[in-house]
Protein backbone atom coordinates (compact mmCIF):
# COMPACT_ATOMS: atom_id res chain seq x y z
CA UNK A 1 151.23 128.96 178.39
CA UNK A 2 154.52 131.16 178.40
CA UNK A 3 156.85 131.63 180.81
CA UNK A 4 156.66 134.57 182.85
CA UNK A 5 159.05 137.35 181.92
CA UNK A 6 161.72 137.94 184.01
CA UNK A 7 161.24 141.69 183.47
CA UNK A 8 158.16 143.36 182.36
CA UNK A 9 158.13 146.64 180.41
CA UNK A 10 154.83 148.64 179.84
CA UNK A 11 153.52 146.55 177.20
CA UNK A 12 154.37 143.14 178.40
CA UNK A 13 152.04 144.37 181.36
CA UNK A 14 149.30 145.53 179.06
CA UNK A 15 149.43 142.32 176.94
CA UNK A 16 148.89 139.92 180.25
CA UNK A 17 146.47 142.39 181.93
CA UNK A 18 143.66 142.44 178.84
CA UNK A 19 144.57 139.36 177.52
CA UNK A 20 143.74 135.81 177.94
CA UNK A 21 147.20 134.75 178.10
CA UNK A 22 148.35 132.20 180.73
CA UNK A 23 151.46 132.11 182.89
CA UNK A 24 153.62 129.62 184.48
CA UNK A 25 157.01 130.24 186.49
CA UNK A 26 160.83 128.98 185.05
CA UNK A 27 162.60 126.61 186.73
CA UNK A 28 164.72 129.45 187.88
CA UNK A 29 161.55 130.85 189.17
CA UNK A 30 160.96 128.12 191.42
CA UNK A 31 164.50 127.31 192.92
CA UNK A 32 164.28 130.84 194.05
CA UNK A 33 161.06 130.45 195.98
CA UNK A 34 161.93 126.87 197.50
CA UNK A 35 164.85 128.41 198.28
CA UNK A 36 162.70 131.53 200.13
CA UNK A 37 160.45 128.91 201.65
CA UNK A 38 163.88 127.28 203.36
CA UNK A 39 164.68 130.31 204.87
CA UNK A 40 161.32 131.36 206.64
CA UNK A 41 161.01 127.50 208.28
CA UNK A 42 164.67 127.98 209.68
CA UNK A 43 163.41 131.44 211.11
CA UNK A 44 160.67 129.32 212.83
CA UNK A 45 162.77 126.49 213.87
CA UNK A 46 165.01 128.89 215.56
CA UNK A 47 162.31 130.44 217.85
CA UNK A 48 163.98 134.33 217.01
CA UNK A 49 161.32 137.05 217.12
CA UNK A 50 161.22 138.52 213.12
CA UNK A 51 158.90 140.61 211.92
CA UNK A 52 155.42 139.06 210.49
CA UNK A 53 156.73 135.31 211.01
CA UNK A 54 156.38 135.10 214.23
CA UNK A 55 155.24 138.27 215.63
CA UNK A 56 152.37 140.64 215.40
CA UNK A 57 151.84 143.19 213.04
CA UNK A 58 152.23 147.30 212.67
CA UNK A 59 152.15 148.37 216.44
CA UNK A 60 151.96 144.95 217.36
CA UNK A 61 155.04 143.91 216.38
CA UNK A 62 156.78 143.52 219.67
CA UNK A 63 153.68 140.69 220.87
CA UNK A 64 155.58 137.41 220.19
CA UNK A 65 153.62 134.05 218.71
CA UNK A 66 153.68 130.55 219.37
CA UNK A 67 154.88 128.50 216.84
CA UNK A 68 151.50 126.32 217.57
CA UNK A 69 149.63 129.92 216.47
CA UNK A 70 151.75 130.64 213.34
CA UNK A 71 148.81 129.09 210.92
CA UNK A 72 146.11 130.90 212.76
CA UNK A 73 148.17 134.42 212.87
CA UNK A 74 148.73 134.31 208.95
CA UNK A 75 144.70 133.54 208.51
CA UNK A 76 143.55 136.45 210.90
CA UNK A 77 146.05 138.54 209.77
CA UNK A 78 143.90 138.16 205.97
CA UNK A 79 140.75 137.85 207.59
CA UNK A 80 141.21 141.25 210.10
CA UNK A 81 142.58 143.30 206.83
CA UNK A 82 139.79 142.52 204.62
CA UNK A 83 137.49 145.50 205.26
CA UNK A 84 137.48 147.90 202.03
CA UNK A 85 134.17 149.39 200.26
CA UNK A 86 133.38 150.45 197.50
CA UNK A 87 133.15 149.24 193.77
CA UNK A 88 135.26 146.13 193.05
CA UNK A 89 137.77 147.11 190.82
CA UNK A 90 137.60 146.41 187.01
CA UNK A 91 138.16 142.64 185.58
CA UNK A 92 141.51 144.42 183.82
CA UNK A 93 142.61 145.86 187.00
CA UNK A 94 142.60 142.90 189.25
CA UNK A 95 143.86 140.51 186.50
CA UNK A 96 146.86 142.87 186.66
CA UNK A 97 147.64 143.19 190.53
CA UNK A 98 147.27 139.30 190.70
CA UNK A 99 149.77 139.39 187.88
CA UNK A 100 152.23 142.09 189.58
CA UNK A 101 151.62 140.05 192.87
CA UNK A 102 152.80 136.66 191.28
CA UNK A 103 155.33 138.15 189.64
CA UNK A 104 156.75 139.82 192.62
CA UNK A 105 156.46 136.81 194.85
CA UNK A 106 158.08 134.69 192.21
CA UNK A 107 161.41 136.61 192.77
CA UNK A 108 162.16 134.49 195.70
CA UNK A 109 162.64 137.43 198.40
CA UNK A 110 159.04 136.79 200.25
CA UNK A 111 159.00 133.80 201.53
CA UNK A 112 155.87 132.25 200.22
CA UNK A 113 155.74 128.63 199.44
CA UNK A 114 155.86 127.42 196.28
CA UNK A 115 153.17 125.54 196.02
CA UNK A 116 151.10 128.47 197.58
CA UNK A 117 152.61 130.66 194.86
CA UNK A 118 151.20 128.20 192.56
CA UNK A 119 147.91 128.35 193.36
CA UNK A 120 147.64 131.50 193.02
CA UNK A 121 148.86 131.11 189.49
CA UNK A 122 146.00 128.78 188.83
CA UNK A 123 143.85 131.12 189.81
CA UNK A 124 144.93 133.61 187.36
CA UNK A 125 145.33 131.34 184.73
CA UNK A 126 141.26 130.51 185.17
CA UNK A 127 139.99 133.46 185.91
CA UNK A 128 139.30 133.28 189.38
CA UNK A 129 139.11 136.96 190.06
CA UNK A 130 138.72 138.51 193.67
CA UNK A 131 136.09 140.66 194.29
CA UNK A 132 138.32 143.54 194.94
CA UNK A 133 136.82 147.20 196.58
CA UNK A 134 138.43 150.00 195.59
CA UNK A 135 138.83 151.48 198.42
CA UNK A 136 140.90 151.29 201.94
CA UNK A 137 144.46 151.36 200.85
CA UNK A 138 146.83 153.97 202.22
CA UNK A 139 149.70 153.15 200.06
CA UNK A 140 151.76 152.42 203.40
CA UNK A 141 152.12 149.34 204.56
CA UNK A 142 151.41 148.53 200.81
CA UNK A 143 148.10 147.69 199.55
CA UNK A 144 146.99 145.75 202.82
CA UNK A 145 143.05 146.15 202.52
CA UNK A 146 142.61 145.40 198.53
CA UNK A 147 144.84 142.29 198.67
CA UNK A 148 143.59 141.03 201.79
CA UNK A 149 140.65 140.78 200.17
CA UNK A 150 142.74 138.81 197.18
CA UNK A 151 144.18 136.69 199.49
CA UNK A 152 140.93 135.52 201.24
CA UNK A 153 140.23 134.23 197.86
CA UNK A 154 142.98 131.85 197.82
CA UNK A 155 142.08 130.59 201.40
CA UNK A 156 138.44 129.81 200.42
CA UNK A 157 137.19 132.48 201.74
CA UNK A 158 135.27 136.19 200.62
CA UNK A 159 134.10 136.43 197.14
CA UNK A 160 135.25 136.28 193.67
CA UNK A 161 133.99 136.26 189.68
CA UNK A 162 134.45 133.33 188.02
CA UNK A 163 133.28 133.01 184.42
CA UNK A 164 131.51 136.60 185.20
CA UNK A 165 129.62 135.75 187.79
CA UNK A 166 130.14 136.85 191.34
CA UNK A 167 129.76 134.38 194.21
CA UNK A 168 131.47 132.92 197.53
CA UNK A 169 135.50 132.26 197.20
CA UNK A 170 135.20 128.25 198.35
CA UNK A 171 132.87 128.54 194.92
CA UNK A 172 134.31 129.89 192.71
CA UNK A 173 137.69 127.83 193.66
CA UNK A 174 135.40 124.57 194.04
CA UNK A 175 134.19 125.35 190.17
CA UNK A 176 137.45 125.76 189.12
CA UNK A 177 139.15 122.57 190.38
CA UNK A 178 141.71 124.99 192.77
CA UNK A 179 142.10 123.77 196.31
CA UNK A 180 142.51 126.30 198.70
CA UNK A 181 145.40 126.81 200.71
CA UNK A 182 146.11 127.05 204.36
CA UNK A 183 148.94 129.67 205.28
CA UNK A 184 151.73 129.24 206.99
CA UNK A 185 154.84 131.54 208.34
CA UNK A 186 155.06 135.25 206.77
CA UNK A 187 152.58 133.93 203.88
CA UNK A 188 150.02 136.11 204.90
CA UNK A 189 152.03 139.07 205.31
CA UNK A 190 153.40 137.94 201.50
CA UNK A 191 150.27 138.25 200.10
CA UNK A 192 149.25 141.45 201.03
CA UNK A 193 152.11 144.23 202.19
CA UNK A 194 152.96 145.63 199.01
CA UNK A 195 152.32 148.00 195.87
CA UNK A 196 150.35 145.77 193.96
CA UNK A 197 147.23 146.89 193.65
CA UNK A 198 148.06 150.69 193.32
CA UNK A 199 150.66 149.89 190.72
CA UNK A 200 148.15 148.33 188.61
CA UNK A 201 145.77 151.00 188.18
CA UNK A 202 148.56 153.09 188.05
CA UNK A 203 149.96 151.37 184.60
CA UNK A 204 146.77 150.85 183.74
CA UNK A 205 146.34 154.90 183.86
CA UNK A 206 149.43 155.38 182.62
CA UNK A 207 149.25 153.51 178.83
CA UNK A 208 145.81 154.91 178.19
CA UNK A 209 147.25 158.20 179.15
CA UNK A 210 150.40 157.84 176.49
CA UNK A 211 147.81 156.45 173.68
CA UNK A 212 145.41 159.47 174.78
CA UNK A 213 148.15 161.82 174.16
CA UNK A 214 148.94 160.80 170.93
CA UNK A 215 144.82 160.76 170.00
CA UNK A 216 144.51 163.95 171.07
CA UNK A 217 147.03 164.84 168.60
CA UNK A 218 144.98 163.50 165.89
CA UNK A 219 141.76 165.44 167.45
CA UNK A 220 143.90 168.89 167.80
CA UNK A 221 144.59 168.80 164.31
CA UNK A 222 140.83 168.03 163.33
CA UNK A 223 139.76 171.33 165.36
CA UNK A 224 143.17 173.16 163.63
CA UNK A 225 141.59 172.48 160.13
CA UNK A 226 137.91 173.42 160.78
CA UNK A 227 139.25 176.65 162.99
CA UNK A 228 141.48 177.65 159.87
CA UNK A 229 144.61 177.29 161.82
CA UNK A 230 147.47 178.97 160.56
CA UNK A 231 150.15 176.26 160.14
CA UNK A 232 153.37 178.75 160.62
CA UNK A 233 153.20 177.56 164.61
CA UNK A 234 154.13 173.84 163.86
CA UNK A 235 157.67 175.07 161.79
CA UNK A 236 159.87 172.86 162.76
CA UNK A 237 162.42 176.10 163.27
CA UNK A 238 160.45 177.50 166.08
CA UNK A 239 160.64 173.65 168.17
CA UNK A 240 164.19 173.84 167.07
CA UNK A 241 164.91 177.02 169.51
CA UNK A 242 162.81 175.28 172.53
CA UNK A 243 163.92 171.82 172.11
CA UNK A 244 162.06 169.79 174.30
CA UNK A 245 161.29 166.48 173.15
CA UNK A 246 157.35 166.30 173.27
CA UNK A 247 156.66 169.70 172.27
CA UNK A 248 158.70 169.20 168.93
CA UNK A 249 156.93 165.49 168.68
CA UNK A 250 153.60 167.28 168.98
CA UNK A 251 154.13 169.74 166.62
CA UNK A 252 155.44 166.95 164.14
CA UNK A 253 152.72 164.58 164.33
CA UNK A 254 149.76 167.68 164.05
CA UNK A 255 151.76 168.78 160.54
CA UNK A 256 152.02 165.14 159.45
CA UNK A 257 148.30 164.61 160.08
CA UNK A 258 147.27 168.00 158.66
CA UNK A 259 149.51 167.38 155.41
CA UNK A 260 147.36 167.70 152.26
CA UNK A 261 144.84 169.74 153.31
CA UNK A 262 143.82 173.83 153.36
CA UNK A 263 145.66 174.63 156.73
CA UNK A 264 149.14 173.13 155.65
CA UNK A 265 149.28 175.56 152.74
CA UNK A 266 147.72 178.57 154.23
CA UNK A 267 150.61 181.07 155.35
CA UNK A 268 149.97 184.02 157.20
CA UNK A 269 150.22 186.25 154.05
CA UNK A 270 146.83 184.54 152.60
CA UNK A 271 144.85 185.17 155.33
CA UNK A 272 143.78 188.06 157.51
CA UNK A 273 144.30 186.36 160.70
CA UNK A 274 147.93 187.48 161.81
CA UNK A 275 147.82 184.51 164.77
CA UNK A 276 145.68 182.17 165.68
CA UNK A 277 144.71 181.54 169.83
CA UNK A 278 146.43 179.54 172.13
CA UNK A 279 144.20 176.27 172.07
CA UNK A 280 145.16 176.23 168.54
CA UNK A 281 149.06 178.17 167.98
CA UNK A 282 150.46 176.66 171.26
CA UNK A 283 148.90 172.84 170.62
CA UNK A 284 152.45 171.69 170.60
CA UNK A 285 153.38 173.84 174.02
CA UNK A 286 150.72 172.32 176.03
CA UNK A 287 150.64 168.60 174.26
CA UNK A 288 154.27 168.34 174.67
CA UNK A 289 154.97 168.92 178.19
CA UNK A 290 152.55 166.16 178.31
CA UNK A 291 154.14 163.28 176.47
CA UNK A 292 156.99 164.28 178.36
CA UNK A 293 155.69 163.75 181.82
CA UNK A 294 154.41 160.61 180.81
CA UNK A 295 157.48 159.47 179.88
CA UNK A 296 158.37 160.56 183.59
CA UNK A 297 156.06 158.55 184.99
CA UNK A 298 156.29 155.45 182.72
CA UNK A 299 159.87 155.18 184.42
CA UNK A 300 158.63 155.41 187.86
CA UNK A 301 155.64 152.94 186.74
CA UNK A 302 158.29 150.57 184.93
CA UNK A 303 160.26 150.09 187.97
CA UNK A 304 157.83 149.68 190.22
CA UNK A 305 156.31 146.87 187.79
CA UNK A 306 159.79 145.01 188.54
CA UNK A 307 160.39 145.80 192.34
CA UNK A 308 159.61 143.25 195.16
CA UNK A 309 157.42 145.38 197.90
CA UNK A 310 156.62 143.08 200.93
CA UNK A 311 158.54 143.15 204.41
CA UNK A 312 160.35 141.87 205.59
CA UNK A 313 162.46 140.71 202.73
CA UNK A 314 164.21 137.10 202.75
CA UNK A 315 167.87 136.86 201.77
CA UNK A 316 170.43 134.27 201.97
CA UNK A 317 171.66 135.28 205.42
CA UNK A 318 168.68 135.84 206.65
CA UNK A 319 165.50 138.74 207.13
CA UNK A 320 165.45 142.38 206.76
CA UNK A 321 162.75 144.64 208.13
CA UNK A 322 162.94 147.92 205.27
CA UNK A 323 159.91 150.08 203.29
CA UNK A 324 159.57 149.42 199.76
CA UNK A 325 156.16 149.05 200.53
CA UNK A 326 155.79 152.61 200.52
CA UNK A 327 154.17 153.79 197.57
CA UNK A 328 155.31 157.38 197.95
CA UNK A 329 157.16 157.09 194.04
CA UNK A 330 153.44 156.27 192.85
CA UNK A 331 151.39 158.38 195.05
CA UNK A 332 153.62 161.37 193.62
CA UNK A 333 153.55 160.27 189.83
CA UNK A 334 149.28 159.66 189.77
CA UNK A 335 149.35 163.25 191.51
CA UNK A 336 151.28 164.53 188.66
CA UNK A 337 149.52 162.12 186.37
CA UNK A 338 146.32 163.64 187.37
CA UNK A 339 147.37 167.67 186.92
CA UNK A 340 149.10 166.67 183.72
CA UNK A 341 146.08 165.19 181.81
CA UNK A 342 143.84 167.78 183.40
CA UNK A 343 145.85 170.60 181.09
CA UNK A 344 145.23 167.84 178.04
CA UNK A 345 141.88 168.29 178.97
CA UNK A 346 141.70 172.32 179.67
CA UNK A 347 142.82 173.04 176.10
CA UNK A 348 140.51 170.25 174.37
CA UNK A 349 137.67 172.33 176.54
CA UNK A 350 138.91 175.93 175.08
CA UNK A 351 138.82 174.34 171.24
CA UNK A 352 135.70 173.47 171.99
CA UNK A 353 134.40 176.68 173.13
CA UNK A 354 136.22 178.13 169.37
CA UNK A 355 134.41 175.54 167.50
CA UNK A 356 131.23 176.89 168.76
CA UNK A 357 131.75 179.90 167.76
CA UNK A 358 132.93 179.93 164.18
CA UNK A 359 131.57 179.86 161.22
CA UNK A 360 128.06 178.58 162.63
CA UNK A 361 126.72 179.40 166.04
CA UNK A 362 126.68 176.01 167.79
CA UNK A 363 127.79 174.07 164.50
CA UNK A 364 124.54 173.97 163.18
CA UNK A 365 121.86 175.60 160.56
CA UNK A 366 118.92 177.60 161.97
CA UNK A 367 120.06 178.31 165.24
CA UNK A 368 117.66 179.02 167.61
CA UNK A 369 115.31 176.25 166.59
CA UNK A 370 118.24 174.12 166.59
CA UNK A 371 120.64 174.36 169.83
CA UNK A 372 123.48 172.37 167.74
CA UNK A 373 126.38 171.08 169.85
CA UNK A 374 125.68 173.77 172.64
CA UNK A 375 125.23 171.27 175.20
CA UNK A 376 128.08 169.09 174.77
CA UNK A 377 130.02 171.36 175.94
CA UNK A 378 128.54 171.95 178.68
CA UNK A 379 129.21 168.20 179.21
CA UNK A 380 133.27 169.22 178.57
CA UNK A 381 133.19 172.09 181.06
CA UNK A 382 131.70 169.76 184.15
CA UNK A 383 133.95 166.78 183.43
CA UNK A 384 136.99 169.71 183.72
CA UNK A 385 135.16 171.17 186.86
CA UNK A 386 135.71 167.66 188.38
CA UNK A 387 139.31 167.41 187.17
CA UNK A 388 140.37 170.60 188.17
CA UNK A 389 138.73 169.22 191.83
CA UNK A 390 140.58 166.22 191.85
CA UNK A 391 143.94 167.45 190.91
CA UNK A 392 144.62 168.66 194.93
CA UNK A 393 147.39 166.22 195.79
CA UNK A 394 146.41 163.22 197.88
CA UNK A 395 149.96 163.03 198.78
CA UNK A 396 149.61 166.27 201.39
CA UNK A 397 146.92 164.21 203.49
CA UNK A 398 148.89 161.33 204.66
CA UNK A 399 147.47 160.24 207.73
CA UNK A 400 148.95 158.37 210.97
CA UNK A 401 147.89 154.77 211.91
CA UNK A 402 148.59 151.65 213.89
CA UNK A 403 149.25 153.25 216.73
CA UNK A 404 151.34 155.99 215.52
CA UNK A 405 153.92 152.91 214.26
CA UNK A 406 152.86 153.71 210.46
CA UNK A 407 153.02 157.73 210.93
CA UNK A 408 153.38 158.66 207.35
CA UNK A 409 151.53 156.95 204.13
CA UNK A 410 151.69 157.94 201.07
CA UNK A 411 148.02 157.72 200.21
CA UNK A 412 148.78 156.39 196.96
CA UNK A 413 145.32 154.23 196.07
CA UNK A 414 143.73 157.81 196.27
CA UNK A 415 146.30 159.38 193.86
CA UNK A 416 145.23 156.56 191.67
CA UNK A 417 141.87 156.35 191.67
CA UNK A 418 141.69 160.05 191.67
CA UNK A 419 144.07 160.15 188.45
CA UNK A 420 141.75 157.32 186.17
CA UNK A 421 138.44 159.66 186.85
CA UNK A 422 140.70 162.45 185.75
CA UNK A 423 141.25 160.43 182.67
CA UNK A 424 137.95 159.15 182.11
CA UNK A 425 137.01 162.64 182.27
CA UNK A 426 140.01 163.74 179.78
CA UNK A 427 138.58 160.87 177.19
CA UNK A 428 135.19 162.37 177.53
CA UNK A 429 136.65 165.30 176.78
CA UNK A 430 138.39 164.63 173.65
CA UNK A 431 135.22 162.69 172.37
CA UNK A 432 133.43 165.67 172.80
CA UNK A 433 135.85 167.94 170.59
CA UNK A 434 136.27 165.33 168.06
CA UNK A 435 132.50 165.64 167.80
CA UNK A 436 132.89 169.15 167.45
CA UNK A 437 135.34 169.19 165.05
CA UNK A 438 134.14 166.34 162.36
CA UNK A 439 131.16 168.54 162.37
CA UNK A 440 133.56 171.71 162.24
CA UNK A 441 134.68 170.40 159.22
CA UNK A 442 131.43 169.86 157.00
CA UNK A 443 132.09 172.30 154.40
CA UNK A 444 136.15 171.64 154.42
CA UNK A 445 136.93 171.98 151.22
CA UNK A 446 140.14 169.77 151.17
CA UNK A 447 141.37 168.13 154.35
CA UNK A 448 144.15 167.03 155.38
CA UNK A 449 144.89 163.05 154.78
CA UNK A 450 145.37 161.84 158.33
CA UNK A 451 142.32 164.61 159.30
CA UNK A 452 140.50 162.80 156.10
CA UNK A 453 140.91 159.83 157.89
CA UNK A 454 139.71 160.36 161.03
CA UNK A 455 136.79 162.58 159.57
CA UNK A 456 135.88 159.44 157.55
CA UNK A 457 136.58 157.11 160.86
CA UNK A 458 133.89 158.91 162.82
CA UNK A 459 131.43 159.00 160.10
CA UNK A 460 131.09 155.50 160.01
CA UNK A 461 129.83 155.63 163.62
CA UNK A 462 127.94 159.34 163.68
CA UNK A 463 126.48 161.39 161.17
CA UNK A 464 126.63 164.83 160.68
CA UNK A 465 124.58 166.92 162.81
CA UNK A 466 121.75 168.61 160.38
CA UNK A 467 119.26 169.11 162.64
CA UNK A 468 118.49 168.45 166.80
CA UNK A 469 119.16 164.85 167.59
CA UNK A 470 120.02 162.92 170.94
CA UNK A 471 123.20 162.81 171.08
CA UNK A 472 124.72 160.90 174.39
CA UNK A 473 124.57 157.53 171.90
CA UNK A 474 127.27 159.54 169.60
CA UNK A 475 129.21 161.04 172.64
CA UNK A 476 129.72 157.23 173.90
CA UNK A 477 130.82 155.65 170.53
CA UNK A 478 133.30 158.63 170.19
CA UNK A 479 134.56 157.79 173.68
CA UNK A 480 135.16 153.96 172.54
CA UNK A 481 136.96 154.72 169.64
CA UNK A 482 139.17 157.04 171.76
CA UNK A 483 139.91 154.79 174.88
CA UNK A 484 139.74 151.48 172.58
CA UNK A 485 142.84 153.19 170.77
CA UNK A 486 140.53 152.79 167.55
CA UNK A 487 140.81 155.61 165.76
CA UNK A 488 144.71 155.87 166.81
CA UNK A 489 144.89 153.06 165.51
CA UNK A 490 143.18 153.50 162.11
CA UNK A 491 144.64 157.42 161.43
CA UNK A 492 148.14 155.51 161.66
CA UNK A 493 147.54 153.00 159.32
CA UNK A 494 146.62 155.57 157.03
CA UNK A 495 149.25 158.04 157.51
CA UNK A 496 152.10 156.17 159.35
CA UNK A 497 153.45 156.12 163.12
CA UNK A 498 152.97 159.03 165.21
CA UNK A 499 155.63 159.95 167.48
């Protein structure tokens, strides 16, 4: 059991969130929260009206409570905002808003008590995971419906997973030896007003976005070698006179994997090709601006990971009422996110439509009585349909609630959901061209060594295509060793880091 980290980057997120790793808060930690909980029972002592301690909430916020109704106000406040639908969310994606949740709440600005805090732990330490739906959240006041339905977990109530099975909260706390908790002043409004939930999925999107763009790399340069690309493009002299950072990495990385093979020593003088299209000659122009958006976004993603989102906030001298519960930074960054990897995916889609159309029709002998890879990309082309839907920003449909009190959200749980179909739907993608281009490359005379590698990588999971076979069973193993970072992975072992 480790410590948690005071500050999380990227990958400290991604090691917690699919991992079985178990937390537990400093001493430091702790003080701070005590500390917290001090402040909140002097704000009830005192009798002044603030905010979610002894008030109502959103429009209701001028209706004053009892101090005998503080308990009940903090359970009906969970219990009233505990109405999403849809799918629960993923085993990796509430692991990781119960993570940013703790480690928000462990920062000593919300409140909560620490024993409270602490159960909550122990809950995420044994894998008593809420049954989370997807949807309800507008991003503004923070995540309210997803982690009410968190918190009603912790107070014995709706329904969680434990040990991968679904079944009432008391339960699955009763299995696990937790004892529920009962709330008390502003823990409620602790548990639930802030980023959490939409900040997960957005990290979540966000590192399988930075590993796809570095796989797609890999898969580019596959299709370059069985298209006959003409290598002049990825001159380090031409990135040198448009300098930005991910279009020279991309064009780096595609001549370190293609190194060794026909394409790296073909110049244009060889060949009768003067240039090559744009899904192959301006790889590094379209990759690149990639990378380099994601690096965007990993900022805003990092910072977020790190920020403390409830209201109000506690300090030393006593409550402020503020909005960094707004989730305006993410709602922007997954609509970006989402337009970003849909261009990944646009070119992927055009190299497949080349690779079709090469050397065999459809990539395979006898056509006619053989449709080849025909249909797969017809798969390609209505995955990008959908992305090119989903790319309208949710951020221009804000809409006003509670009363008119909460008049502009930032609709960021869309922007994220929105943005992992768009990846999904990107990874598809690139399975689909690296099953195109393995089979591209059949009669390659000499490939390249990181191109060797991944040839040799997928042909340990699906043969070449000879004749008509089924081929969704090869389309979904391509997919896992895409999104499972496998053949990323393996291609780099061989060849060394890409950038």
């Amino acid at each position: 059991m480790g410590v948690l980290k005071k500050k999380l980057d990227l990958e400290d997120f991604i090691s917690y969130s699919t991992s079985n790793k178990h937390i537990k808060l400093s001493k430091k930690q702790e003080q701070a929260v005590k500390e917290s909980e001090k402040r909140v029972e002097g704000i009830v002592r005192k009798g002044h009206p603030v905010y979610g301690i002894n008030t109502g909430f959103g429009a209701l916020c001028q209706k004053s409570i009892n101090k005998t109704d503080i308990q009940r106000l903090q359970s009906n406040l969970i219990k009233s905002h505990a109405c999403g639908v849809g799918d629960y969310l993923s085993k990796e994606e509430t692991k990781s808003t119960m993570l940013l949740l703790i480690n928000s709440l462990s920062k000593g600005y919300s409140g909560i008590r620490l024993s409270t805090l602490e159960t909550l732990i122990n809950m995420y330490n044994k894998d008593v995971l809420p049954a989370i739906p997807e949807k309800g959240s507008l991003g503004a006041s923070g995540d309210l419906i997803p982690l009410a339905h968190l918190a009603l977990v912790l107070i014995g109530e709706g329904e969680a997973y434990y040990k991968d099975k679904l079944m009432s909260g008391g339960n699955a706390m009763k299995s696990a030896g937790i004892k529920p908790v009962k709330l008390e002043a502003k823990e409620g409004l602790a548990l639930i007003n802030g980023t959490h939930a939409i900040t997960a999925i957005s990290s979540l999107n966000t590192y399988y976005a930075t590993q796809l763009s570095r796989t797609t790399d890999i898969i580019s340069a596959v299709s370059f070698e069985a298209l006959e690309g003409i290598p002049d493009c990825l001159d380090p002299r031409i990135h040198n006179l448009k300098p930005h950072p991910g279009q020279k990495t991309t064009a780096y990385n595609i001549a370190k994997i293609i190194k060794g093979g026909n394409s790296a020593k073909k110049r244009k003088c060889c060949s009768s090709k003067v240039q090559d299209a744009y899904s192959i000659r301006c790889i590094p122009q379209v990759h690149g601006p990639v990378k380099d958006e994601l690096d965007h976004i990993r900022r805003i993603i990092e910072i977020e990971l790190n920020s403390i989102t409830d209201n109000p906030l506690i300090f030393q001298n006593g409550s402020l009422s503020g909005g960094n519960f707004h989730g305006q930074y993410i709602a922007i960054a997954m609509d970006n996110f989402s337009s970003t990897i849909t261009a990944l995916a646009s070119i992927s889609e055009r190299r497949i439509d080349r690779l079709m159309n090469h050397h065999k029709p459809f990539l395979i002998s006898e056509p006619g009585l053989n449709s080849g890879l025909m249909i797969p990309q017809y798969l390609a082309a209505a995955l990008l349909s959908e992305n090119k839907v989903l790319v309208y920003p949710a951020t221009n449909t804000s809409v006003p609630v509670s009363g008119n009190q909460e008049d502009y959200v930032s609709m960021a749980m869309t922007s994220a959901l929105k943005a992992r179909t768009v990846l999904k739907n990107a990874e598809y993608i690139s399975a689909v061209e690296l099953l195109c281009g393995t089979q591209g490359l059949e009669d390659c005379r000499k490939k390249g060594k990181g191109v060797q590698k991944a040839y040799d990588i997928v042909r340990t999971h699906v043969k070449p295509l000879k004749e008509d076979r089924i081929l969704y069973k090869d389309i979904e193993k391509l997919y896992g060793l895409v999104h499972d970072g496998i053949l990323l992975k393996e291609v780099e072992n061989e060849i060394g880091l890409l950038r």
